[in-house]
C-alpha atoms as a PDB file:
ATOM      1  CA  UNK A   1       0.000   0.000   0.000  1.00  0.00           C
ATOM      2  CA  UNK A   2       1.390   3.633  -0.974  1.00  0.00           C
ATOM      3  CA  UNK A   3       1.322   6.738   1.534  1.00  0.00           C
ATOM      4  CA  UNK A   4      -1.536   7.777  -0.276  1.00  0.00           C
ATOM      5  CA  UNK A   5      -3.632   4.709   0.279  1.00  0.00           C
ATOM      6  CA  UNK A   6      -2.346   4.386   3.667  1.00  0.00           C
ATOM      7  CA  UNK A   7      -3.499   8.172   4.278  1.00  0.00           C
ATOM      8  CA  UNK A   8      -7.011   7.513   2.566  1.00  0.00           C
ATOM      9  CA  UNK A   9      -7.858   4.642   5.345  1.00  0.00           C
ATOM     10  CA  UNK A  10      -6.629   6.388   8.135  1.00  0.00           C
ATOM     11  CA  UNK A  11      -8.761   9.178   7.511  1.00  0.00           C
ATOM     12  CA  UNK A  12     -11.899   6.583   6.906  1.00  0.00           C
ATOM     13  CA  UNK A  13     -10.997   4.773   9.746  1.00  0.00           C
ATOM     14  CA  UNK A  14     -11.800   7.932  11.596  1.00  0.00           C
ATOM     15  CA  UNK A  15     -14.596   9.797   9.947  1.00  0.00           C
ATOM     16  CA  UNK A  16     -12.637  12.660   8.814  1.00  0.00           C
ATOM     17  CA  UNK A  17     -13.190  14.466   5.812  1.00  0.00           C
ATOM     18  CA  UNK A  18     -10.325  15.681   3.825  1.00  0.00           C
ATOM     19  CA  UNK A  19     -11.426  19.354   4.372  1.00  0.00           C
ATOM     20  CA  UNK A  20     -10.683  18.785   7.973  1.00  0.00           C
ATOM     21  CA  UNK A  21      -7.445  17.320   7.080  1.00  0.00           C
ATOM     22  CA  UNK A  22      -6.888  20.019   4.912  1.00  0.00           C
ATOM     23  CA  UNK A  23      -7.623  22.666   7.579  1.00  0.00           C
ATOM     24  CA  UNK A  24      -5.611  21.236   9.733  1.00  0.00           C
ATOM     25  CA  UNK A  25      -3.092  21.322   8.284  1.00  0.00           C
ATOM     26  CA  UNK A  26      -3.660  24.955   6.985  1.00  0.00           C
ATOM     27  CA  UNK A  27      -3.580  23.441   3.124  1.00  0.00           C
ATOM     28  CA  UNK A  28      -6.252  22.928   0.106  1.00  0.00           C
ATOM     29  CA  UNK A  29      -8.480  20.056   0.290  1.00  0.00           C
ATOM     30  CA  UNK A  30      -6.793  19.730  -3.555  1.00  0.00           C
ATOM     31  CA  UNK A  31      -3.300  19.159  -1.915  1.00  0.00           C
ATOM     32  CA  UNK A  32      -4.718  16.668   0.299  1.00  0.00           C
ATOM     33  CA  UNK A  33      -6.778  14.543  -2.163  1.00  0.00           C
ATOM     34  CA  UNK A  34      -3.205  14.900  -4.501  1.00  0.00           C
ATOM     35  CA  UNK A  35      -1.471  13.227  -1.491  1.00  0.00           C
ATOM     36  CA  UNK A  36      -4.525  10.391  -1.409  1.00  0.00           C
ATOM     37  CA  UNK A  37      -4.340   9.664  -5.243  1.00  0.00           C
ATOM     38  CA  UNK A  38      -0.200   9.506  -4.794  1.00  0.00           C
ATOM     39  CA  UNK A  39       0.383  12.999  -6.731  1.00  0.00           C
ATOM     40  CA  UNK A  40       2.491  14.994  -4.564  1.00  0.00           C
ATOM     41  CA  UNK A  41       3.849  13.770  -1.152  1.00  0.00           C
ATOM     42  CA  UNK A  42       4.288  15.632   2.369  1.00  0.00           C
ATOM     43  CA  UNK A  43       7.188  17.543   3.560  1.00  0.00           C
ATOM     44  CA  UNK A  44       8.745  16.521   6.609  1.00  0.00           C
ATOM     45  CA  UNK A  45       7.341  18.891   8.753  1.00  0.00           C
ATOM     46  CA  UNK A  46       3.534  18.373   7.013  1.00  0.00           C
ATOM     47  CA  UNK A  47       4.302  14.116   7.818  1.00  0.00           C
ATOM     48  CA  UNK A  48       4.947  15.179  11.159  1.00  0.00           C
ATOM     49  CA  UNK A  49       1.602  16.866  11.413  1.00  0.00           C
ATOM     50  CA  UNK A  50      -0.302  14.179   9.761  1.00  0.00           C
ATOM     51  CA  UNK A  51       1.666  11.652  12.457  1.00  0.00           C
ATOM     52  CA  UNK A  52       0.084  14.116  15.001  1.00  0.00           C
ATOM     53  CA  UNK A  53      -3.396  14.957  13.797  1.00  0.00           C
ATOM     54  CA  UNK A  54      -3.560  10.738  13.158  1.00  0.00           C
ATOM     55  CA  UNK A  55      -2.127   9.991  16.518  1.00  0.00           C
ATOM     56  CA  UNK A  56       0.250   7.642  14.812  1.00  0.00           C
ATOM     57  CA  UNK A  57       4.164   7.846  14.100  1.00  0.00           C
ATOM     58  CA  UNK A  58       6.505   9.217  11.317  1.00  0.00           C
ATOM     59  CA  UNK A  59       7.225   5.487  10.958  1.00  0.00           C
ATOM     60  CA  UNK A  60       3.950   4.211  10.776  1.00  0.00           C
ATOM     61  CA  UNK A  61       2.963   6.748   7.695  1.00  0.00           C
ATOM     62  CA  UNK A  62       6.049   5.921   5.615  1.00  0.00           C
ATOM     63  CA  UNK A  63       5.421   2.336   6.020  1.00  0.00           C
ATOM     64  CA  UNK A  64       8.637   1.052   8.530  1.00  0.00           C
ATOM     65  CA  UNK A  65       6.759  -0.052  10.596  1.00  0.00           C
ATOM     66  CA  UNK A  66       3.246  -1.922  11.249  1.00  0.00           C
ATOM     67  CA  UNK A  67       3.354  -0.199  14.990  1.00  0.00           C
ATOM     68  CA  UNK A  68       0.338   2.174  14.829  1.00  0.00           C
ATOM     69  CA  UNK A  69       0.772   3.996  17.867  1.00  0.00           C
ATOM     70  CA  UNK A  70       2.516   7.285  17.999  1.00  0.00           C
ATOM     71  CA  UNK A  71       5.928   8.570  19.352  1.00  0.00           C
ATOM     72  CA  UNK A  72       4.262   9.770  22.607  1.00  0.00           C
ATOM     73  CA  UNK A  73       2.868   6.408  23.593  1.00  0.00           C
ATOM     74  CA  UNK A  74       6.179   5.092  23.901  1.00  0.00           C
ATOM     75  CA  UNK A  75       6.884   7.445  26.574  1.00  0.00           C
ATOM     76  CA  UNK A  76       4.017   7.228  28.879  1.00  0.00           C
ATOM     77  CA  UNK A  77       5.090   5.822  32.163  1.00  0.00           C
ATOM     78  CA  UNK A  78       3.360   2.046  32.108  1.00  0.00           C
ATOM     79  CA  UNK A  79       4.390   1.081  35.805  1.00  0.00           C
ATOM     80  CA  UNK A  80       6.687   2.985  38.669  1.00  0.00           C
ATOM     81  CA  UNK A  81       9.105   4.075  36.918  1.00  0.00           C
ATOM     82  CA  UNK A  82       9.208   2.389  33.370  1.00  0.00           C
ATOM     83  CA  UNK A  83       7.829   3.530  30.275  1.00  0.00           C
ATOM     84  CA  UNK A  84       6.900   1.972  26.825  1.00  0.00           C
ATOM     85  CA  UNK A  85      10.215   2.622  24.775  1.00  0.00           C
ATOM     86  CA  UNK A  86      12.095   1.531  28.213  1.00  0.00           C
ATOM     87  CA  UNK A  87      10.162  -2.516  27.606  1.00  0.00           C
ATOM     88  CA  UNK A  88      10.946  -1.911  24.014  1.00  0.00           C
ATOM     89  CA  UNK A  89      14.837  -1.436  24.915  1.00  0.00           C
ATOM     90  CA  UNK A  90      15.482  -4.159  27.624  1.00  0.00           C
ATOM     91  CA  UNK A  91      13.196  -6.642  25.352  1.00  0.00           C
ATOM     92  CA  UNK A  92      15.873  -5.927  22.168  1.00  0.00           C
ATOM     93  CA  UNK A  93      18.692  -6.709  24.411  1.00  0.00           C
ATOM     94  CA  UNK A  94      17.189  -9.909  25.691  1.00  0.00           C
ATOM     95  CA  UNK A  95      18.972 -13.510  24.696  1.00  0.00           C
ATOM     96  CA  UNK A  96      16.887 -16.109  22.272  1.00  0.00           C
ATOM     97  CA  UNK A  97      16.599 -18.048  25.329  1.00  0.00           C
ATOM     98  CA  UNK A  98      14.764 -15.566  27.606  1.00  0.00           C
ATOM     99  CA  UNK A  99      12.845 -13.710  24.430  1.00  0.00           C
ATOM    100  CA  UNK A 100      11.073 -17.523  24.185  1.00  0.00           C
ATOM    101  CA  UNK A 101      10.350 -17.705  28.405  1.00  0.00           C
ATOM    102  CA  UNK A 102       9.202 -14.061  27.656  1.00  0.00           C
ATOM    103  CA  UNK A 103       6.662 -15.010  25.283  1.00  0.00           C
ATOM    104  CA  UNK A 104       5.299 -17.834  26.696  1.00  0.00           C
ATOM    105  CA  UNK A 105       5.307 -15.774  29.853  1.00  0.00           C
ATOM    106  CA  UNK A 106       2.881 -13.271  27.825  1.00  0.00           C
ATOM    107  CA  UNK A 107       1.216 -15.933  26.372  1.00  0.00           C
ATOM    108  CA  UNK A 108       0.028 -17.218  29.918  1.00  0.00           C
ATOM    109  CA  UNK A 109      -0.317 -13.544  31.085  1.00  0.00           C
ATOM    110  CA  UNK A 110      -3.101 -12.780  27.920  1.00  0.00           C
ATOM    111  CA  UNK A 111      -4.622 -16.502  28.472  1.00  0.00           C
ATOM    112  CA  UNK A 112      -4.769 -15.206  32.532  1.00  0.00           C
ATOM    113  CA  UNK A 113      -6.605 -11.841  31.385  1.00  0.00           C
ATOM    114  CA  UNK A 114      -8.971 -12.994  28.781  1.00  0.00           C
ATOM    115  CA  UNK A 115     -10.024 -15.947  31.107  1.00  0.00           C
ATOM    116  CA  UNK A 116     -10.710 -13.037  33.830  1.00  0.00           C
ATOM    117  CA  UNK A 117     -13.697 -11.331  31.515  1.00  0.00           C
ATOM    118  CA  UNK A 118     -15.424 -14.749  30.837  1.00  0.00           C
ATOM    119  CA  UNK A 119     -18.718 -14.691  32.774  1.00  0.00           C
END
């Protein structure tokens, strides 16, 4: 899928017309339906607006990554003192060994939680 496409659902996904993308972003809703259809693409600093106005990252718009969430997620504290991007970090750094007892450990930790909202 191109940026355009990938700008098109994001902006279905939400309800939002392209005139409120457009004045947003202080542009034409022309300039916006040429960066649907693939005709011109953002600056940087316009892709970092769309990141923000989507709530999604840099990244995620030029197609790096499948993580949807944006920048500032991975910064909000999760638990005392750790944060997102922090788990992201020690979890690179792990062995093979302990990245497999780490899934299966969230494996049995999801199993735990959905079991919790059976009734």
């Amino acid at each position: 899928m191109g940026f355009g496409a990938l700008l098109t659902e994001l902006r279905k996904e939400r309800g939002i017309l392209q005139k409120e993308v457009a004045s947003y972003l202080k542009v034409t809703v022309a300039t916006i339906s040429n960066y649907e259809k693939g005709v011109h693409t953002p600056d940087f600093e316009t892709l970092v607006k769309l990141a923000d106005f989507f709530d999604v990252s840099t990244d995620y718009l030029l197609q790096r990554t499948d993580y949807k969430a944006s920048i500032n997620s991975l910064n909000e504290p999760l638990f005392v003192n750790y944060t997102v991007s922090d788990l992201l970090n020690a979890i690179i750094k792990l062995d093979q060994r302990s990245m497999e007892l780490l899934v299966d450990y969230y494996e049995l930790l999801s199993l735990r939680n959905s079991s919790k909202h059976v009734i």
